[in-house]
Protein backbone atom coordinates (compact mmCIF):
# COMPACT_ATOMS: atom_id res chain seq x y z
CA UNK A 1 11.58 -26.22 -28.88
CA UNK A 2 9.59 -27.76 -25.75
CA UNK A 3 6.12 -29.39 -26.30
CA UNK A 4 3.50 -28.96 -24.34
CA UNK A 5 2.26 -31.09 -22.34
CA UNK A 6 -1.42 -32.32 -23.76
CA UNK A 7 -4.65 -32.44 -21.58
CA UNK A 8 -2.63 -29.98 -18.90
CA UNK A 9 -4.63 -27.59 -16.84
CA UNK A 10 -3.87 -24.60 -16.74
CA UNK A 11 -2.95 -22.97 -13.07
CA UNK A 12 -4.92 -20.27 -11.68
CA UNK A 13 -3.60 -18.48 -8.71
CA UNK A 14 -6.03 -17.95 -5.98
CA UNK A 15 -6.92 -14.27 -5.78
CA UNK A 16 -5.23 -12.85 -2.46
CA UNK A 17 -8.29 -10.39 -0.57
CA UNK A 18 -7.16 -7.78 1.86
CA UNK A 19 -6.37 -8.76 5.22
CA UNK A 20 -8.13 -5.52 6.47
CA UNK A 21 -10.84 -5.11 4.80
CA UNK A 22 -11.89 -8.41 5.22
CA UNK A 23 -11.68 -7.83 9.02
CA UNK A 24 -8.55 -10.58 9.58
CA UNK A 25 -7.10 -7.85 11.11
CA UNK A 26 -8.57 -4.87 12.87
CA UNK A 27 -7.66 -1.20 11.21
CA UNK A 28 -7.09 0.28 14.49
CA UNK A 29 -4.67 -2.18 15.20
CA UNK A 30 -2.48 -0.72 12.54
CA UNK A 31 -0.44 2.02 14.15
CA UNK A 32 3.49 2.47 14.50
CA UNK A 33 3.01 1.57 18.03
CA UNK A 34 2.14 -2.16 17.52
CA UNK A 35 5.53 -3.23 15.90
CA UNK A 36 4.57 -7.37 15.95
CA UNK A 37 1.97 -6.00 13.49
CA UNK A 38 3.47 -4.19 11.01
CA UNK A 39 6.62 -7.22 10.78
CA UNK A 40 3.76 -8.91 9.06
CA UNK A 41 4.31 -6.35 6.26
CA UNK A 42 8.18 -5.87 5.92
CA UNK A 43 10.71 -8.46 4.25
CA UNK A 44 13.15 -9.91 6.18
CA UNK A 45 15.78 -7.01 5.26
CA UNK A 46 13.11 -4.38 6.52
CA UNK A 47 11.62 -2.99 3.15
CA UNK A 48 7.88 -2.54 2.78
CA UNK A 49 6.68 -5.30 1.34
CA UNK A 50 4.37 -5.16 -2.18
CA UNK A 51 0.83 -5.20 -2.99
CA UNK A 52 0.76 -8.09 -4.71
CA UNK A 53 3.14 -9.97 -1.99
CA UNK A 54 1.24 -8.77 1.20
CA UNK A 55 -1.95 -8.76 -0.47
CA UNK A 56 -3.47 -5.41 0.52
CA UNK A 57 -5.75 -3.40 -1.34
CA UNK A 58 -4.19 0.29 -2.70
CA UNK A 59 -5.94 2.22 0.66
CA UNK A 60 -4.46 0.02 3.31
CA UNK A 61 -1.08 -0.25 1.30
CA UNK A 62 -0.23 3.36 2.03
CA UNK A 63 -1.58 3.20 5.74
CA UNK A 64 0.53 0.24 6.43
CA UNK A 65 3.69 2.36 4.50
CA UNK A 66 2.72 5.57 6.64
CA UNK A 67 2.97 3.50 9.86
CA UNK A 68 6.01 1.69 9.01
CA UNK A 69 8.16 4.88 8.03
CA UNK A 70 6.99 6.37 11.32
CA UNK A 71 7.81 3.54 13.25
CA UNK A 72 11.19 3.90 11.03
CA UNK A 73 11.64 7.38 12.53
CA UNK A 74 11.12 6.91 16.00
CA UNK A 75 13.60 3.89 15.75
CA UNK A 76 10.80 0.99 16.59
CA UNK A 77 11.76 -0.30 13.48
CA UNK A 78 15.35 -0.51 11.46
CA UNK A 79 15.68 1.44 8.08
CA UNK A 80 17.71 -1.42 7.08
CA UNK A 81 19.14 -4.88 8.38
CA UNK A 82 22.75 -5.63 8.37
CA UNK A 83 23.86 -8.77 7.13
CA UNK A 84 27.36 -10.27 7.58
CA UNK A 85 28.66 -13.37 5.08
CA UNK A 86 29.80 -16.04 7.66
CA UNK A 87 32.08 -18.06 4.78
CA UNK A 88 33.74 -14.57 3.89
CA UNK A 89 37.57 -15.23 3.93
CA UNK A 90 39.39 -12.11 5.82
C-alpha cells in the first residue's frame, strides 16, 4: 500500500469561467459563419468539445453545439476527420 506523502498540499484546480459571459469573446461573434471561432470549441477529430474541457457555462454550451452542427450541415465544418496510420504495413 502507498503512503502518503506528509505535510502535502492538496491541489485545487482553478475554476474555469465562461469565455462568453465573461465578455472574452463577443456572443454575436458566435455564428456558423465564423468557422476560426467555433475550432476553438471542437477536438482535433471534429467532435464538440465538453463543458468541463471548453469551459462554458450550460447556455452557451448548446449555442456553441447549435452553431457547430449547422456549420456541419452546410459543409463549413467536417462531421468527422480522417486519419491515416503512416507505420501501417500494406
Amino acid at each position: 500500500m502507498a503512503e502518503r506523502s506528509s505535510g502535502g498540499r492538496r491541489f485545487f484546480r482553478k475554476k474555469k469561467y465562461c469565455k462568453l459571459c465573461s465578455g472574452e469573446i463577443k456572443e454575436k461573434e458566435i455564428t456558423y459563419k465564423n468557422v476560426d471561432v467555433l475550432k476553438n470549441f471542437i477536438t482535433e477529430r471534429g467532435k464538440i468539445s465538453s463543458r468541463t474541457r471548453s469551459g462554458l457555462c450550460a447556455k452557451h454550451q448548446r449555442l456553441i453545439a447549435g452553431e457547430v452542427k449547422r456549420a456541419r450541415m452546410i459543409a463549413l465544418l467536417p462531421f468527422k476527420v480522417e486519419y491515416y496510420r503512416s507505420s501501417r504495413k500494406s
